[in-house]
PDB file of N, CA and C in Angstrom:
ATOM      1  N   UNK A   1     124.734 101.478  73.314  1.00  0.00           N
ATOM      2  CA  UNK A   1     124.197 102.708  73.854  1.00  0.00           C
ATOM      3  C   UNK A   1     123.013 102.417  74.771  1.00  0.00           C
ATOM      4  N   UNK A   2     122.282 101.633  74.417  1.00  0.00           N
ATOM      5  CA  UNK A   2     121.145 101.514  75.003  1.00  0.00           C
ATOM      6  C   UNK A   2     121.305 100.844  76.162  1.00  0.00           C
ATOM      7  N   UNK A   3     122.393  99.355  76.106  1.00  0.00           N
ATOM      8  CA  UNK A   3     122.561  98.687  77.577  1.00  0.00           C
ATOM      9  C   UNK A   3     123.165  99.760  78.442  1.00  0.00           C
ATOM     10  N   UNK A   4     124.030 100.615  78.136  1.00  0.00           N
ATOM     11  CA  UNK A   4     124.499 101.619  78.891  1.00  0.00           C
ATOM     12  C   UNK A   4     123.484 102.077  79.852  1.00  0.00           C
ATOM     13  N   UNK A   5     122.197 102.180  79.217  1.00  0.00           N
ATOM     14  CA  UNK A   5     121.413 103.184  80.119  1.00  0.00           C
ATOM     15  C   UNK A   5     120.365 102.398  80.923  1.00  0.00           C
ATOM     16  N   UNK A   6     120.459 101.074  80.469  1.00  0.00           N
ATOM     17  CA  UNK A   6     119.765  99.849  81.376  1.00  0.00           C
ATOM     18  C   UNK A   6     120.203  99.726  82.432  1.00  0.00           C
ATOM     19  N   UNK A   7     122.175  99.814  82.625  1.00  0.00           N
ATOM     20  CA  UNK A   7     122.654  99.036  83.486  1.00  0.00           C
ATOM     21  C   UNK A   7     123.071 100.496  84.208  1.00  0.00           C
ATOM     22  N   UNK A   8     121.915 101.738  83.943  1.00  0.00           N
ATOM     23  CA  UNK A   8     122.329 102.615  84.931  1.00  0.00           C
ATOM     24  C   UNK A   8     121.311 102.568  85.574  1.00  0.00           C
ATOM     25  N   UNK A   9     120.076 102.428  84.954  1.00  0.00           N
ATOM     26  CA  UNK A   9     118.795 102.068  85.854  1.00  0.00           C
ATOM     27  C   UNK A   9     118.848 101.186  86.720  1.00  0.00           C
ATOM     28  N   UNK A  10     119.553  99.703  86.294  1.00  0.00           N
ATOM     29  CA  UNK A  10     119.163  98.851  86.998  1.00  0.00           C
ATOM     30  C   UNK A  10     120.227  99.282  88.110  1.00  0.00           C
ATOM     31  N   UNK A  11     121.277  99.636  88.211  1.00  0.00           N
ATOM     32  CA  UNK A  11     122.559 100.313  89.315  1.00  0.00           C
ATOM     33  C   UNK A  11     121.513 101.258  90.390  1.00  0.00           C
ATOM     34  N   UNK A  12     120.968 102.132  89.933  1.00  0.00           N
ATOM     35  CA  UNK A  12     120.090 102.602  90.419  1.00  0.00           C
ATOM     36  C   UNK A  12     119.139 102.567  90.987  1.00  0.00           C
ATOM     37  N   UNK A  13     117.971 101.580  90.953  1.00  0.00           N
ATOM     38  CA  UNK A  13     117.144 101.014  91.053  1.00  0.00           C
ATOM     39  C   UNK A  13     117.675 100.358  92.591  1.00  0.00           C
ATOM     40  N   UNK A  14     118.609  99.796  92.273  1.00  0.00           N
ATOM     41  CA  UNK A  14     118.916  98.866  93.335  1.00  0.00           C
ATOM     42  C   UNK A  14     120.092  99.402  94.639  1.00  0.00           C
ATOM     43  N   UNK A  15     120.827 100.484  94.367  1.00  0.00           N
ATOM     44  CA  UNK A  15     120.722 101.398  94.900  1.00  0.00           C
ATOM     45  C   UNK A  15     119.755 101.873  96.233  1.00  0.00           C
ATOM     46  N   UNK A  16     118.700 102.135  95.386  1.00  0.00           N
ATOM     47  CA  UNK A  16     117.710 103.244  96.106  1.00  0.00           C
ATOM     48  C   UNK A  16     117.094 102.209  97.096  1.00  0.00           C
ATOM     49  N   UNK A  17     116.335 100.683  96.105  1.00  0.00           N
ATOM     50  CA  UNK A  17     115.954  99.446  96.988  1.00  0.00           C
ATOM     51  C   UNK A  17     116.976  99.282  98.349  1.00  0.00           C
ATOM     52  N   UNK A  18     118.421  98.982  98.049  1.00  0.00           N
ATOM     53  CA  UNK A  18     119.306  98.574  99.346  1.00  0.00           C
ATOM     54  C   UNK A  18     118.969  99.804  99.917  1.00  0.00           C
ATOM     55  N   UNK A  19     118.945 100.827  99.672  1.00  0.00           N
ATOM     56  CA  UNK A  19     118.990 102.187 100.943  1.00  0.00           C
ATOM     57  C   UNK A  19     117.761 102.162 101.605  1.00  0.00           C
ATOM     58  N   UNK A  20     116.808 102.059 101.081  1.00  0.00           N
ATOM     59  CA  UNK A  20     115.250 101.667 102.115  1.00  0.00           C
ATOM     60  C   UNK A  20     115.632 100.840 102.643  1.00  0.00           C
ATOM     61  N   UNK A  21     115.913  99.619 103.015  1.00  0.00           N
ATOM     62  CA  UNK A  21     116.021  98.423 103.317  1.00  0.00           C
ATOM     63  C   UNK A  21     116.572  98.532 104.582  1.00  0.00           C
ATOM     64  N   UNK A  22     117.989  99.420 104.248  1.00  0.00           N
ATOM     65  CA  UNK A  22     118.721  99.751 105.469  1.00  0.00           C
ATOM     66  C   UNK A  22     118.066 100.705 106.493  1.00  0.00           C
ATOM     67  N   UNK A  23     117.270 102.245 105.696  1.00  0.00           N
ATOM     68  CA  UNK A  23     116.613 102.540 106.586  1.00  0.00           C
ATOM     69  C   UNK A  23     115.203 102.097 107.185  1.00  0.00           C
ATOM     70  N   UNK A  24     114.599 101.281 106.752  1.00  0.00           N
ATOM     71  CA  UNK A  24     113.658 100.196 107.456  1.00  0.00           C
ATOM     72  C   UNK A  24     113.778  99.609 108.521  1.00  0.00           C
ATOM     73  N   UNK A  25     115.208  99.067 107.837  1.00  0.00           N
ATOM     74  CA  UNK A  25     115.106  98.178 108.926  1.00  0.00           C
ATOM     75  C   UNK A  25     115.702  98.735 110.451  1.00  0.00           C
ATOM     76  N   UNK A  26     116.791  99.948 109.959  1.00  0.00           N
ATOM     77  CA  UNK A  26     117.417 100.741 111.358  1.00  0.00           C
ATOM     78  C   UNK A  26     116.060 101.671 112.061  1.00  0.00           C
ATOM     79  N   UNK A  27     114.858 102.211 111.448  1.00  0.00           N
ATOM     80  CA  UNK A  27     113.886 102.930 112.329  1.00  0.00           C
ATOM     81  C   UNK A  27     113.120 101.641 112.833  1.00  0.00           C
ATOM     82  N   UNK A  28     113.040 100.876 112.481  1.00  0.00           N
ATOM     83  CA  UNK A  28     111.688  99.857 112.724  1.00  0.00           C
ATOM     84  C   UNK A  28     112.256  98.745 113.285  1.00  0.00           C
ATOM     85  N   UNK A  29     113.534  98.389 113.441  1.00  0.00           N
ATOM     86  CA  UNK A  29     114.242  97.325 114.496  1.00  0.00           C
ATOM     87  C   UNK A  29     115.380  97.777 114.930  1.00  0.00           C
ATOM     88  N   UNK A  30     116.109  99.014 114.878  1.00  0.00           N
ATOM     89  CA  UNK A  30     117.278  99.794 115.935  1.00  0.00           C
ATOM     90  C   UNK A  30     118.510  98.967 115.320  1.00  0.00           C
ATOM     91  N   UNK A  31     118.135  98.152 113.939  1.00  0.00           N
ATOM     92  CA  UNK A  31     119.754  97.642 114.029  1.00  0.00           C
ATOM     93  C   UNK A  31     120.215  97.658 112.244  1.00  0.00           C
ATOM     94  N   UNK A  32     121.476  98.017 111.291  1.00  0.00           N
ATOM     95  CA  UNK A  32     121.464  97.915 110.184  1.00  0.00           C
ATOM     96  C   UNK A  32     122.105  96.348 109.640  1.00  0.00           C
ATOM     97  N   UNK A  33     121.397  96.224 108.911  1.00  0.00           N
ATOM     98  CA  UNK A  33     121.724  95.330 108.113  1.00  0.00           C
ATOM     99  C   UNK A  33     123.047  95.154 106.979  1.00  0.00           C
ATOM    100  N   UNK A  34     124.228  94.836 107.422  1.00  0.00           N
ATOM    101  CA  UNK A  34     125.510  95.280 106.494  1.00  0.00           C
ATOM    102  C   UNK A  34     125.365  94.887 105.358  1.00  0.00           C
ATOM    103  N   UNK A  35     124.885  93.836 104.760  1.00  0.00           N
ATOM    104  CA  UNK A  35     124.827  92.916 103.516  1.00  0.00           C
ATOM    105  C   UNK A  35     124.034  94.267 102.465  1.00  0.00           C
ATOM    106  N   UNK A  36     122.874  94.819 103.024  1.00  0.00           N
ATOM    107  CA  UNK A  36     122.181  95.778 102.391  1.00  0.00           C
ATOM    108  C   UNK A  36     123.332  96.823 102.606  1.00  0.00           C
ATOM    109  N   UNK A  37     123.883  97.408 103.007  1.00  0.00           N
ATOM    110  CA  UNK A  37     124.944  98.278 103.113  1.00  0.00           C
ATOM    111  C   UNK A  37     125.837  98.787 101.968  1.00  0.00           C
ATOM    112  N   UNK A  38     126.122  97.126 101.925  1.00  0.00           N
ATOM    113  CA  UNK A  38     127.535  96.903 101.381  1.00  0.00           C
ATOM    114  C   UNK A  38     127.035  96.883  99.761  1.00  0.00           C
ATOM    115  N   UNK A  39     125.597  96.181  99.461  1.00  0.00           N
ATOM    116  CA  UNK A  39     125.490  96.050  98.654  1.00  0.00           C
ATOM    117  C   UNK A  39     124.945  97.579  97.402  1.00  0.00           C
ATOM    118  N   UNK A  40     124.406  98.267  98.344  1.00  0.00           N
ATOM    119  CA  UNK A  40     123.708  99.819  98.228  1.00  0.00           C
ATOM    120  C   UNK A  40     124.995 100.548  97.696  1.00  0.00           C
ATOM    121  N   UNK A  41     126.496 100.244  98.545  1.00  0.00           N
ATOM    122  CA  UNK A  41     127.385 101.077  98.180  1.00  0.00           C
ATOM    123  C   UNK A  41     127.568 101.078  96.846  1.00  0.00           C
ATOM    124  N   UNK A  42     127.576  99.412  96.424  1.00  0.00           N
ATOM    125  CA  UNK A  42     128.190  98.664  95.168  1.00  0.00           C
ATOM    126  C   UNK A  42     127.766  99.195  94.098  1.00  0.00           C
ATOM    127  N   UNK A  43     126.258  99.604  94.083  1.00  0.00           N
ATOM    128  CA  UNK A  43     125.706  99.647  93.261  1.00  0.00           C
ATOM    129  C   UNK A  43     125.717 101.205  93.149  1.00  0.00           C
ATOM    130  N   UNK A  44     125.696 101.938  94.024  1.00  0.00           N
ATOM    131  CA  UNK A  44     125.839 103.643  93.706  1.00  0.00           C
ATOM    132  C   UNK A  44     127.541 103.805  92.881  1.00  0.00           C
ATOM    133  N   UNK A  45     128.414 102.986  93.803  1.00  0.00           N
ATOM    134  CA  UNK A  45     129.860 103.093  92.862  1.00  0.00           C
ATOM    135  C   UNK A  45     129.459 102.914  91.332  1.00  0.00           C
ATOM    136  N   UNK A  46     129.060 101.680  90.647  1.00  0.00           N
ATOM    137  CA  UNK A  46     129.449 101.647  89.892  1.00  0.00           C
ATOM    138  C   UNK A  46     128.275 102.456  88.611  1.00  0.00           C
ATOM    139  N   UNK A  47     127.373 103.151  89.462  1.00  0.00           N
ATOM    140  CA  UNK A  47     126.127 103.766  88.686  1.00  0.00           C
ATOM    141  C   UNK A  47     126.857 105.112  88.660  1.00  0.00           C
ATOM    142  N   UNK A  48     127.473 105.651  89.922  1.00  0.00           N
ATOM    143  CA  UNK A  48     128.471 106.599  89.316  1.00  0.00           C
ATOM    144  C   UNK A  48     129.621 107.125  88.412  1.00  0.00           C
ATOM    145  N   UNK A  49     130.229 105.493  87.993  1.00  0.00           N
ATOM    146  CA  UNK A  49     131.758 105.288  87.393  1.00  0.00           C
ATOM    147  C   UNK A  49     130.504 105.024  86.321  1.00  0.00           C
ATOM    148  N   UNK A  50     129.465 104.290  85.878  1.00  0.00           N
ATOM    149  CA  UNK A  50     128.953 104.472  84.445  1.00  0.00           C
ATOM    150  C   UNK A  50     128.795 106.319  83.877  1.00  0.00           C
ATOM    151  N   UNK A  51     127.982 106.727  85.041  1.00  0.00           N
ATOM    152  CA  UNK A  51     127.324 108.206  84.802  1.00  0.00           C
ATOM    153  C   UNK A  51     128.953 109.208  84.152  1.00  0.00           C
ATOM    154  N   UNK A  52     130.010 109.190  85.037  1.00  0.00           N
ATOM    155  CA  UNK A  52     131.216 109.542  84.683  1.00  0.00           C
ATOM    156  C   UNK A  52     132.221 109.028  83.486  1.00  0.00           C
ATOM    157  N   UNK A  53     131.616 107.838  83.192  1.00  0.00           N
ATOM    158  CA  UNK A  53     132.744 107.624  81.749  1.00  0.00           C
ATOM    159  C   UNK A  53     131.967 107.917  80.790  1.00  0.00           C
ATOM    160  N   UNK A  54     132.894 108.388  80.034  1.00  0.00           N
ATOM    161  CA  UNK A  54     132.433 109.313  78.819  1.00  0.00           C
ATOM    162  C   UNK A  54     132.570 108.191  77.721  1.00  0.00           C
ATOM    163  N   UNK A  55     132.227 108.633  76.610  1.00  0.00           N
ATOM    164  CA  UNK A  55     131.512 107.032  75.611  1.00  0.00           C
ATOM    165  C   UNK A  55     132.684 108.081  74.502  1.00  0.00           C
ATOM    166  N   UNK A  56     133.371 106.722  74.221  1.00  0.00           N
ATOM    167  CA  UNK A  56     134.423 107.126  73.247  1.00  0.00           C
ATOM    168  C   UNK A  56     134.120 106.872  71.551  1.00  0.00           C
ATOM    169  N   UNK A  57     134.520 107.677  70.917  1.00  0.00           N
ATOM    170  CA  UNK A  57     133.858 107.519  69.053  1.00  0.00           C
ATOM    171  C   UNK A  57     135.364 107.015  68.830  1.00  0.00           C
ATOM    172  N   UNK A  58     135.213 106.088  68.194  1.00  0.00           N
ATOM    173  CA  UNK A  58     136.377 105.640  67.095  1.00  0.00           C
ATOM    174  C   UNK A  58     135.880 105.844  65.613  1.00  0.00           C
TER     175      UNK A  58
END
C-alpha cells in the first residue's frame, strides 16, 4: 500500500521536473528538448495507469 503511493509521487514528481525542463528550455533557448519530452510523457502514463488501477482484496 504504501509503495503504491511512493511510486505515485515519485511518477509525479518527475513528471512535473521533465515538464519545466521542457518549458525552460523552449522560452529561454527557442528549442525543446525530446529526451525531457519523452521522458515527462513516461512518467505521467504510468502515474496515471497507477492513479486508475484499482487495488484488488483477495
Amino acid at each position: 500500500m504504501r509503495s503504491r503511493w511512493v511510486l505515485k509521487i515519485i511518477f509525479g514528481i518527475g513528471a512535473i521536473l521533465c515538464s519545466l525542463v521542457v518549458i525552460l528550455m523552449y522560452y529561454k533557448l527557442s528549442f525543446i528538448d525530446w529526451p525531457y519530452v519523452i521522458g515527462g510523457l513516461l512518467f505521467l502514463v504510468f502515474e496515471i495507469f497507477l492513479l486508475t488501477q484499482k487495488k484488488k482484496n483477495f
